[in-house]
PDB file of N, CA and C in Angstrom:
ATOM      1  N   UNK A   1       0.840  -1.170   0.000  1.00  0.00           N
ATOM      2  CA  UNK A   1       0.000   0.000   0.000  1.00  0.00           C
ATOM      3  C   UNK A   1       0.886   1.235   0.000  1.00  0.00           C
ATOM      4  N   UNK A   2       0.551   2.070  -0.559  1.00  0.00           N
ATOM      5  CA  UNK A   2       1.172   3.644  -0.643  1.00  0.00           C
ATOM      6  C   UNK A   2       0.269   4.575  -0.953  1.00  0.00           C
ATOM      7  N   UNK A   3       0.544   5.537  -0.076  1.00  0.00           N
ATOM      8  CA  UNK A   3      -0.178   6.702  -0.168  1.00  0.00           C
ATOM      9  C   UNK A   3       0.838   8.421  -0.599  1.00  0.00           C
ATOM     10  N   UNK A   4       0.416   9.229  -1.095  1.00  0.00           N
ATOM     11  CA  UNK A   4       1.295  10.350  -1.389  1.00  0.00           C
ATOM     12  C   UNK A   4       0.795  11.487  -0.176  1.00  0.00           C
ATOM     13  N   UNK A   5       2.202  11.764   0.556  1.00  0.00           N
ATOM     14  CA  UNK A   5       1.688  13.250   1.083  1.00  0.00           C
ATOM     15  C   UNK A   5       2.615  14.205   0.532  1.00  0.00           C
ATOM     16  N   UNK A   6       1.894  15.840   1.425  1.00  0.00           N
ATOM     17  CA  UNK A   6       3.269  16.571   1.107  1.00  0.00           C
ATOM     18  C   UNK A   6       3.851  17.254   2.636  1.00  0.00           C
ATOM     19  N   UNK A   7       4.525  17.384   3.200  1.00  0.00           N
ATOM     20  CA  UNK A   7       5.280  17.857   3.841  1.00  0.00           C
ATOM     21  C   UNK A   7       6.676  18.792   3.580  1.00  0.00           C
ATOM     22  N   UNK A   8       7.301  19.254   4.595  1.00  0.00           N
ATOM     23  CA  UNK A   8       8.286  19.934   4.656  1.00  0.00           C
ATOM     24  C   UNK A   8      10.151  19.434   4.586  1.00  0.00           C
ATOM     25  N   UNK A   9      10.449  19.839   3.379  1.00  0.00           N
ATOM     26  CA  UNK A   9      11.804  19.002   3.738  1.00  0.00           C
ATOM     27  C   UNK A   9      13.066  19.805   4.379  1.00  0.00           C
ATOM     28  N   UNK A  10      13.384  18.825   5.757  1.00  0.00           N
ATOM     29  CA  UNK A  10      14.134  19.758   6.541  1.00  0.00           C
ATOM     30  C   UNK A  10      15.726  20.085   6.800  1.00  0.00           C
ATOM     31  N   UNK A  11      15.662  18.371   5.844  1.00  0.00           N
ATOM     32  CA  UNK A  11      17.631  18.181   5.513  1.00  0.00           C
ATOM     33  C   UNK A  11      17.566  17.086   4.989  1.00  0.00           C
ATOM     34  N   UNK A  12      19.045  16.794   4.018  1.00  0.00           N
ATOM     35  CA  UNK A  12      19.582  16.063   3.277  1.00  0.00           C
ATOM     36  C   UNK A  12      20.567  16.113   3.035  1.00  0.00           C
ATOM     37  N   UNK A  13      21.187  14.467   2.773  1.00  0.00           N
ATOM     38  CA  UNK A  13      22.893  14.583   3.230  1.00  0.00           C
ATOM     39  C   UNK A  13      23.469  14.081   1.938  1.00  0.00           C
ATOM     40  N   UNK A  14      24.758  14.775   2.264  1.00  0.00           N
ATOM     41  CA  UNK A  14      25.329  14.813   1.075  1.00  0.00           C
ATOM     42  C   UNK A  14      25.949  13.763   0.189  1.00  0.00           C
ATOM     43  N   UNK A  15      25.809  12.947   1.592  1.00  0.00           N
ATOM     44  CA  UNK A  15      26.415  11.481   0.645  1.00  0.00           C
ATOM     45  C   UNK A  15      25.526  10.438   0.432  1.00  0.00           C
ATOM     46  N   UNK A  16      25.354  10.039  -0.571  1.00  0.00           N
ATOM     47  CA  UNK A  16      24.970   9.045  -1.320  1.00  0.00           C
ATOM     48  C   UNK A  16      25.206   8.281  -0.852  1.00  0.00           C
ATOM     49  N   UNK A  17      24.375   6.623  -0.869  1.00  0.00           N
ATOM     50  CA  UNK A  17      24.742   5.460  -0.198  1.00  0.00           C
ATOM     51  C   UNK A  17      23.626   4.684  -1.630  1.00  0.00           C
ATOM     52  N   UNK A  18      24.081   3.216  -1.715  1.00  0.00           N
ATOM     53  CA  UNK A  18      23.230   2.304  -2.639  1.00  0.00           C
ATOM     54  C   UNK A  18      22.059   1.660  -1.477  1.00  0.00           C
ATOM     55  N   UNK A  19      21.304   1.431  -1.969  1.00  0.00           N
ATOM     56  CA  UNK A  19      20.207   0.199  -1.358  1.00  0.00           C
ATOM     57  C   UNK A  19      20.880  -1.168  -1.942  1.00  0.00           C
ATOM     58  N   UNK A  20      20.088  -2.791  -2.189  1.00  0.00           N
ATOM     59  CA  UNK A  20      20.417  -3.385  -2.137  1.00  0.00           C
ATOM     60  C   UNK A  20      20.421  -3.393  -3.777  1.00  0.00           C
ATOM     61  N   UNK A  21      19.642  -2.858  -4.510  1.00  0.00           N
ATOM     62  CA  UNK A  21      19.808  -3.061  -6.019  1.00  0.00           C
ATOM     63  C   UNK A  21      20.582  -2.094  -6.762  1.00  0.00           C
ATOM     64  N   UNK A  22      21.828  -1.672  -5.956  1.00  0.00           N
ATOM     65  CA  UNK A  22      22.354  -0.599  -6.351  1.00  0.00           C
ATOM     66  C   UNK A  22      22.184   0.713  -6.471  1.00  0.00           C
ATOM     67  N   UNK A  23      20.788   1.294  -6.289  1.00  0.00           N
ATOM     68  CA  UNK A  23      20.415   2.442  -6.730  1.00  0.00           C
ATOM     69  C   UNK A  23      20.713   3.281  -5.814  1.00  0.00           C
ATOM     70  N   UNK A  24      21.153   4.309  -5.962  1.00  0.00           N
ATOM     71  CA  UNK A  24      21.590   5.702  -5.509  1.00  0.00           C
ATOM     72  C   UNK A  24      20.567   6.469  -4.411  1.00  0.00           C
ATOM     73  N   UNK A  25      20.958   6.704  -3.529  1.00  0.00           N
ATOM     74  CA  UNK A  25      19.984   7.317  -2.640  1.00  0.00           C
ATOM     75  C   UNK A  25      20.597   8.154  -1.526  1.00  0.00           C
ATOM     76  N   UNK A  26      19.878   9.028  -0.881  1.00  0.00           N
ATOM     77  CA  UNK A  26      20.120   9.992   0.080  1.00  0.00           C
ATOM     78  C   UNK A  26      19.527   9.930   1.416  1.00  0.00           C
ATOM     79  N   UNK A  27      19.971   9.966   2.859  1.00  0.00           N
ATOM     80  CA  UNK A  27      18.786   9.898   3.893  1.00  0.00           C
ATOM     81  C   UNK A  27      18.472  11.461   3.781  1.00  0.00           C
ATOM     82  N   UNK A  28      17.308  11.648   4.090  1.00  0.00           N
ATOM     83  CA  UNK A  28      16.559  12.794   4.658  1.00  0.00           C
ATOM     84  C   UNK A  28      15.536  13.144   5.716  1.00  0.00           C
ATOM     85  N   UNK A  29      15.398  14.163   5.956  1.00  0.00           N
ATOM     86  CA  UNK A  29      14.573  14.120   6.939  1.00  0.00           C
ATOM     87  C   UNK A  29      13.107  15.246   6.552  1.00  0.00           C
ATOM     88  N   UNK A  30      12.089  14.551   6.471  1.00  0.00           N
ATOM     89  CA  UNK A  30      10.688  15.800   6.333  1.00  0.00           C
ATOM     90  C   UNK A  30       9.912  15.625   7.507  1.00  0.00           C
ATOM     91  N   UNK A  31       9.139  17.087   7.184  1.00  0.00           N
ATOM     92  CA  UNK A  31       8.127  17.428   8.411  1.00  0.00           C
ATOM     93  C   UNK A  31       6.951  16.907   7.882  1.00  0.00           C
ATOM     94  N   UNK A  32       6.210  16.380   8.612  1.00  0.00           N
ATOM     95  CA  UNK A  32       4.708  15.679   8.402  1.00  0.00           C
ATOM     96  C   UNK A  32       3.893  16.203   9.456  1.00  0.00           C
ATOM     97  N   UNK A  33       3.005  17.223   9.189  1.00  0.00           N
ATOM     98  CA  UNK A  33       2.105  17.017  10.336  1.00  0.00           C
ATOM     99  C   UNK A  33       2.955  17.896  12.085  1.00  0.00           C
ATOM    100  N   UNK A  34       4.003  18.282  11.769  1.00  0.00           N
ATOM    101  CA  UNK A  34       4.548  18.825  12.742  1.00  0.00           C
ATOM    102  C   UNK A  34       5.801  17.921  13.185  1.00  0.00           C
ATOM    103  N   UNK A  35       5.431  17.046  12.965  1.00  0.00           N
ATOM    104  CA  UNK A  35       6.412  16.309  13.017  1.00  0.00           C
ATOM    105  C   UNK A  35       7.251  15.645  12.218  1.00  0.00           C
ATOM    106  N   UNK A  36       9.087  15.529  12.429  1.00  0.00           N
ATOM    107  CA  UNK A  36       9.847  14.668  11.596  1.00  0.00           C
ATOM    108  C   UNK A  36      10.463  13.656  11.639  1.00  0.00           C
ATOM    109  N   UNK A  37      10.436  13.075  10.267  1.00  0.00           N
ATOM    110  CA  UNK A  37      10.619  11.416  10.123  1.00  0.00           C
ATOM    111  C   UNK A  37      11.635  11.910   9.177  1.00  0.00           C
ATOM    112  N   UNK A  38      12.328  10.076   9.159  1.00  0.00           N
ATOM    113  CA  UNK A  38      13.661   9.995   8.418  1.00  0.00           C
ATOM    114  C   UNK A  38      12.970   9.491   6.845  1.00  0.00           C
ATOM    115  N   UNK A  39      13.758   9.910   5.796  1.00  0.00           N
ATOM    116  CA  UNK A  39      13.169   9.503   4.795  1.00  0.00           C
ATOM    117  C   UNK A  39      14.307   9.470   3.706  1.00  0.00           C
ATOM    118  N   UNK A  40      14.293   8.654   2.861  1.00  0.00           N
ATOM    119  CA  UNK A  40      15.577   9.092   1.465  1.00  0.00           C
ATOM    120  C   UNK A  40      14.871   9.644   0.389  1.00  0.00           C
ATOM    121  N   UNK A  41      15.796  10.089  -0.986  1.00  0.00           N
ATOM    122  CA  UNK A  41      15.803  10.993  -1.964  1.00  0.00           C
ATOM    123  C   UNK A  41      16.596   9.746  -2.543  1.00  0.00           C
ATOM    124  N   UNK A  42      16.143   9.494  -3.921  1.00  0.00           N
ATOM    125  CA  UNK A  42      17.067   9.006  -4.515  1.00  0.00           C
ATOM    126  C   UNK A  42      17.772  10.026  -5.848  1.00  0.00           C
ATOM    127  N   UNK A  43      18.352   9.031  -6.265  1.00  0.00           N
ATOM    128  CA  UNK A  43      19.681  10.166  -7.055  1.00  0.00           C
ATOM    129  C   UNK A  43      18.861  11.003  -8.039  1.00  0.00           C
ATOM    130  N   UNK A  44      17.699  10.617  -8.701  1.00  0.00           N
ATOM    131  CA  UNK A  44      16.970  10.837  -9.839  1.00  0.00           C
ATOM    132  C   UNK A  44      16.439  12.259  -9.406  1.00  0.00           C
ATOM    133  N   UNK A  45      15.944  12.214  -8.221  1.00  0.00           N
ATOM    134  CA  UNK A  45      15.290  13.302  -7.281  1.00  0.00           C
ATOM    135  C   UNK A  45      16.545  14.367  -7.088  1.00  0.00           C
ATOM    136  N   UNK A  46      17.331  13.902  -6.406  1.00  0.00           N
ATOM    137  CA  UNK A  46      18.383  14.305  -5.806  1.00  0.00           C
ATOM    138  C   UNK A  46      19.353  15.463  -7.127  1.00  0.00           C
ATOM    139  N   UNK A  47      19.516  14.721  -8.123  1.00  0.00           N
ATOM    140  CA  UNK A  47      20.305  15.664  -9.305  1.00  0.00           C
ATOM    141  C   UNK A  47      19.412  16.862  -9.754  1.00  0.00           C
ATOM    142  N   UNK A  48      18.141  17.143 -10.033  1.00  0.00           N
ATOM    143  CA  UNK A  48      17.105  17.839 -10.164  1.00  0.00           C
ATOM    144  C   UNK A  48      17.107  18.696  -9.418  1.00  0.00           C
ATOM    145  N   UNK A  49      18.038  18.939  -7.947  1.00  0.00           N
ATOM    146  CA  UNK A  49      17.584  20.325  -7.109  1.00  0.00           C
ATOM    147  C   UNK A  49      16.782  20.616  -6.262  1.00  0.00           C
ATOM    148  N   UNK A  50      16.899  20.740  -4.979  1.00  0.00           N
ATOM    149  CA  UNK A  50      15.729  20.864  -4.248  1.00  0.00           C
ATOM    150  C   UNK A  50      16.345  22.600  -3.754  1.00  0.00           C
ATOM    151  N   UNK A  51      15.001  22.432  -2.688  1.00  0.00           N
ATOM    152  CA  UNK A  51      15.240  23.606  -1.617  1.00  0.00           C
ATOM    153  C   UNK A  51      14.894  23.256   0.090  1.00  0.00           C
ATOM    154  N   UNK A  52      15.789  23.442   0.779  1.00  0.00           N
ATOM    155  CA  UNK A  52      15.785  22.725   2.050  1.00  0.00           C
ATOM    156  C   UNK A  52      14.601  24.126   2.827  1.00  0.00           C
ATOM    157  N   UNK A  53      13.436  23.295   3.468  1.00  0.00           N
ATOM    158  CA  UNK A  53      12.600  24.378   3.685  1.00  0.00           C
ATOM    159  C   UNK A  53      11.274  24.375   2.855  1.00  0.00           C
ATOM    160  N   UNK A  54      11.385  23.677   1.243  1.00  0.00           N
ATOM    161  CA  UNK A  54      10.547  23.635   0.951  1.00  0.00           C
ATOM    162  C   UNK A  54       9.248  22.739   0.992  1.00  0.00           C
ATOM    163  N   UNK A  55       8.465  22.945  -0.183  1.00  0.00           N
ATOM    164  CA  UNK A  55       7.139  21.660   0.444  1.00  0.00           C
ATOM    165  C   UNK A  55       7.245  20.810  -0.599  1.00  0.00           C
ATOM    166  N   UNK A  56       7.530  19.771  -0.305  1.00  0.00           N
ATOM    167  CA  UNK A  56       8.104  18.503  -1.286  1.00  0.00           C
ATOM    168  C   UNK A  56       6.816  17.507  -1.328  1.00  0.00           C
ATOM    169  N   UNK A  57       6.551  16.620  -2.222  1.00  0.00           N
ATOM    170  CA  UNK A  57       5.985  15.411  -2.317  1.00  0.00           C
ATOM    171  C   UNK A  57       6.501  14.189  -1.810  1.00  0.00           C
ATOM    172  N   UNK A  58       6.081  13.230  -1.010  1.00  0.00           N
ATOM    173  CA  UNK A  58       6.802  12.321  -0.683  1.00  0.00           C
ATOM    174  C   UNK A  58       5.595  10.825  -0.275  1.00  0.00           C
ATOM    175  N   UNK A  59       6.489   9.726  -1.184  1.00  0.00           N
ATOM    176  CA  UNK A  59       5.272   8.757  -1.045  1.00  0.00           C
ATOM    177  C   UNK A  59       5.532   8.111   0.577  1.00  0.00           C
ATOM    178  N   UNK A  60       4.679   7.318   0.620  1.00  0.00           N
ATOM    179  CA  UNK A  60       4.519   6.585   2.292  1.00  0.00           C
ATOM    180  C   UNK A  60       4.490   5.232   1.681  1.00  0.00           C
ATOM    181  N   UNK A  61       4.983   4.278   2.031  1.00  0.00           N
ATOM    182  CA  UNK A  61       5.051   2.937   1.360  1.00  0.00           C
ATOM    183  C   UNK A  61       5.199   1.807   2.508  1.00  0.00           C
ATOM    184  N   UNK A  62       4.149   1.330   2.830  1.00  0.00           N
ATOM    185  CA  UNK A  62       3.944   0.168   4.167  1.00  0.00           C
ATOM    186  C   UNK A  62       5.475  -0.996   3.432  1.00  0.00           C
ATOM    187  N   UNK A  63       5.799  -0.984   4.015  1.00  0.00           N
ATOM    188  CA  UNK A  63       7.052  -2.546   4.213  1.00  0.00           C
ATOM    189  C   UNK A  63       6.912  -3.352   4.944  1.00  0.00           C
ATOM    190  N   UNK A  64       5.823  -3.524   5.923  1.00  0.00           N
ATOM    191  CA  UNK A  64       5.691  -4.534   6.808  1.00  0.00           C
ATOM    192  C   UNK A  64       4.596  -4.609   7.163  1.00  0.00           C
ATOM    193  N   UNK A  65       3.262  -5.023   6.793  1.00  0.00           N
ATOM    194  CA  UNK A  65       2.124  -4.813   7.751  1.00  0.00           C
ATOM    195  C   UNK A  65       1.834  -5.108   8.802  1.00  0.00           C
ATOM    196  N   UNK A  66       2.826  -6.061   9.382  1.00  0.00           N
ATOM    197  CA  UNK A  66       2.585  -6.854  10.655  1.00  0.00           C
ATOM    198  C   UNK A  66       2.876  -5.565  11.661  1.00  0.00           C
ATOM    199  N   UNK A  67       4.249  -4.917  11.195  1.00  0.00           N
ATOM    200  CA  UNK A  67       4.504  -3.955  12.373  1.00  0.00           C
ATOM    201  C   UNK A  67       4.188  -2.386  11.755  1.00  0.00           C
ATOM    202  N   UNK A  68       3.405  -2.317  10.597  1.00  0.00           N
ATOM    203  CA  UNK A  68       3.572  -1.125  10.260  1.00  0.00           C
ATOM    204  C   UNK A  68       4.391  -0.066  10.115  1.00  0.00           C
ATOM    205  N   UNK A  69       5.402  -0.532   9.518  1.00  0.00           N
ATOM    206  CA  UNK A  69       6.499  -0.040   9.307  1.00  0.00           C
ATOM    207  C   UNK A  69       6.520   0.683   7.681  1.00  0.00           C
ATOM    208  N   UNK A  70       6.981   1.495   7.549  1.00  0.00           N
ATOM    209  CA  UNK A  70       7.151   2.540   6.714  1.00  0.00           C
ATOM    210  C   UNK A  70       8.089   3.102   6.031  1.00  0.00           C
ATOM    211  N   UNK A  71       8.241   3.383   4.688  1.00  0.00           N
ATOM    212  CA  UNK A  71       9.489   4.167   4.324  1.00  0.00           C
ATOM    213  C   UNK A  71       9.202   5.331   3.592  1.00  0.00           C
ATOM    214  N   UNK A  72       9.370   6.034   3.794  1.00  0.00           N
ATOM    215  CA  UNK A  72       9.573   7.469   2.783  1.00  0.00           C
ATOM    216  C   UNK A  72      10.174   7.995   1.718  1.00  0.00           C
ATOM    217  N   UNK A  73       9.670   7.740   0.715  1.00  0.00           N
ATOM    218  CA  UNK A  73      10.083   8.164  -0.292  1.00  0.00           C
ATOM    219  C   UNK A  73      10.161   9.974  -0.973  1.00  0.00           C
ATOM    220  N   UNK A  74      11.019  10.601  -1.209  1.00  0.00           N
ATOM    221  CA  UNK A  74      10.891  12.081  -1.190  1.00  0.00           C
ATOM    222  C   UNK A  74      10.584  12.402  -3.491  1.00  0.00           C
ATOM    223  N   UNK A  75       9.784  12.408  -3.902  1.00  0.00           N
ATOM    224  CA  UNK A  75       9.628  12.423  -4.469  1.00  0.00           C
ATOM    225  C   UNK A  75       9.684  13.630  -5.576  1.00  0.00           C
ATOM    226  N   UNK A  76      10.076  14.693  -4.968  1.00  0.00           N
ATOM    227  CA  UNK A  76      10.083  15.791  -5.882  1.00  0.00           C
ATOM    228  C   UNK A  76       9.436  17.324  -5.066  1.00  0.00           C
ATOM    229  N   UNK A  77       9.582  18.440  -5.651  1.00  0.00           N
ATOM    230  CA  UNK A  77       8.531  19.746  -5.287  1.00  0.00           C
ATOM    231  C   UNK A  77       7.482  19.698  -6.153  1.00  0.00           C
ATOM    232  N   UNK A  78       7.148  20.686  -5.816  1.00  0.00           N
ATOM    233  CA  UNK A  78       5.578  21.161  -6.623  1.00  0.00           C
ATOM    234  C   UNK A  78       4.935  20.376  -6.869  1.00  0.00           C
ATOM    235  N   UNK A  79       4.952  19.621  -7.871  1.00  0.00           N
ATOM    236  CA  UNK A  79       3.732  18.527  -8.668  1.00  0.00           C
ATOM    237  C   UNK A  79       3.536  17.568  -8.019  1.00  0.00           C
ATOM    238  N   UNK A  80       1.713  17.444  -8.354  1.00  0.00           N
ATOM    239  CA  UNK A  80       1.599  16.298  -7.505  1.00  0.00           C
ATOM    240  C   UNK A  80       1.947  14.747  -8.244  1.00  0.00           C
ATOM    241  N   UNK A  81       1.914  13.433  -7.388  1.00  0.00           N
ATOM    242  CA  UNK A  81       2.495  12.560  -8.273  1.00  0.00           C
ATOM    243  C   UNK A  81       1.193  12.007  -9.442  1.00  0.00           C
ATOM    244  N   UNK A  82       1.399  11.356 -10.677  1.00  0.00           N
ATOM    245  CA  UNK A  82       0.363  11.288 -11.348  1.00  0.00           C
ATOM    246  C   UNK A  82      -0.073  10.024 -11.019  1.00  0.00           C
ATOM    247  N   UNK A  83      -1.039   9.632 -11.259  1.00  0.00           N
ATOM    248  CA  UNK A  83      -2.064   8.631 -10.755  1.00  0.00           C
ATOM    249  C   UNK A  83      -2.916   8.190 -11.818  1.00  0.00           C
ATOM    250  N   UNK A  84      -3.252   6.693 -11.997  1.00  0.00           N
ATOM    251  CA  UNK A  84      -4.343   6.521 -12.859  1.00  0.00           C
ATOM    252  C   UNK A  84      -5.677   7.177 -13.007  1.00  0.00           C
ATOM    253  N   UNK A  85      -5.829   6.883 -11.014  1.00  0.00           N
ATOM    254  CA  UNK A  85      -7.368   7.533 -10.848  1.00  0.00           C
ATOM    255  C   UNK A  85      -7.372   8.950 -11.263  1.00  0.00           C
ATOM    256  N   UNK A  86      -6.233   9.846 -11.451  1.00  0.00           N
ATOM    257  CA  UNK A  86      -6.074  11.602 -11.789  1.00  0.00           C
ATOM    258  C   UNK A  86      -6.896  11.520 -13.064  1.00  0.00           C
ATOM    259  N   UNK A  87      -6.464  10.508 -13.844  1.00  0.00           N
ATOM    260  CA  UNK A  87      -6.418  10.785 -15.509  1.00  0.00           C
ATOM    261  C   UNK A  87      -8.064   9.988 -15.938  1.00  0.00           C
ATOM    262  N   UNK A  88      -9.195   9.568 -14.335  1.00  0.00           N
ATOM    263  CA  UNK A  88     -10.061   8.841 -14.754  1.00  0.00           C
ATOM    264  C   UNK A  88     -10.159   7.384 -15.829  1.00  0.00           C
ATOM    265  N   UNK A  89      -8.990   6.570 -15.178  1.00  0.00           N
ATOM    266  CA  UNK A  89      -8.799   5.453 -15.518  1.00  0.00           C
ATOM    267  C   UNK A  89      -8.970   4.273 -14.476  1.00  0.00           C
ATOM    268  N   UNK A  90      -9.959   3.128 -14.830  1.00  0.00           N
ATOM    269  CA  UNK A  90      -9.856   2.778 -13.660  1.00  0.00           C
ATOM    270  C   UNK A  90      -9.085   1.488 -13.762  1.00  0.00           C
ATOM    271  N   UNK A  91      -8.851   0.731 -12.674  1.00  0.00           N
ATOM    272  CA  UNK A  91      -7.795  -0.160 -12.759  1.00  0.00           C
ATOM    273  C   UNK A  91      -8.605  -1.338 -12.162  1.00  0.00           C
ATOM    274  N   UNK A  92      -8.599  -3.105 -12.948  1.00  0.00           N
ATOM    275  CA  UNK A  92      -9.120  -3.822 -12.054  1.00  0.00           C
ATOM    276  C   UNK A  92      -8.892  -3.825 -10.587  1.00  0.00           C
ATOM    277  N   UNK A  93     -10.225  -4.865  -9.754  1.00  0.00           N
ATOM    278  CA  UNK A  93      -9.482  -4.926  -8.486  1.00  0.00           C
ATOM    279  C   UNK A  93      -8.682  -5.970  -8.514  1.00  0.00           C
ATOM    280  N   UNK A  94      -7.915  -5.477  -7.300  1.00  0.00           N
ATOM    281  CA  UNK A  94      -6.706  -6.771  -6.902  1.00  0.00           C
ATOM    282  C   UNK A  94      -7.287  -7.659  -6.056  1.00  0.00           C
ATOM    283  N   UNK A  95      -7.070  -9.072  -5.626  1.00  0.00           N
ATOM    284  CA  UNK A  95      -7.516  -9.252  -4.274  1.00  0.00           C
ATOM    285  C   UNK A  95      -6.224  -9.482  -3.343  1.00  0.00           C
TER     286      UNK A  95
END
């Protein structure tokens, strides 16, 4: 399950680290709600430019349902992310 919010991004570090499939990524940290959580940027995001302070997009992506555990994805400024349901497409259900 994933959901998109937007919050505040409050820092990001300068070094790069891989995940397990190699891909390029950053830890960060955004404001949600008043409060902040740890979250990464990957490189794609990351080369594009941000502004520390600003109001970023960032997905929420369950990794565990048992413990509800979470990761943050920082997805970009301004725009929101696009969506099937945006464009009035609908998608079978899953079960």
């Amino acid at each position: 399950m994933e959901k998109i919010v937007s919050g505040i991004l409050v820092s990001c570090s300068d070094n790069a680290k891989a995940n397990v499939n190699g891909t390029q990524f950053y830890n960060c940290t955004v404001e949600y709600n008043g409060e902040q959580f740890s979250a990464i940027m990957y490189s794609t995001v990351y080369d594009r430019g941000f502004t520390i302070g600003s109001t970023v997009n960032f997905s929420v992506k369950v990794t565990d349902a048992a413990t509800g555990d979470v990761i943050l994805s920082v997805l970009g400024a301004g725009a929101k992310r696009a969506t099937a349901n945006a464009f009035g497409i609908e998608l079978p259900a899953t079960v």
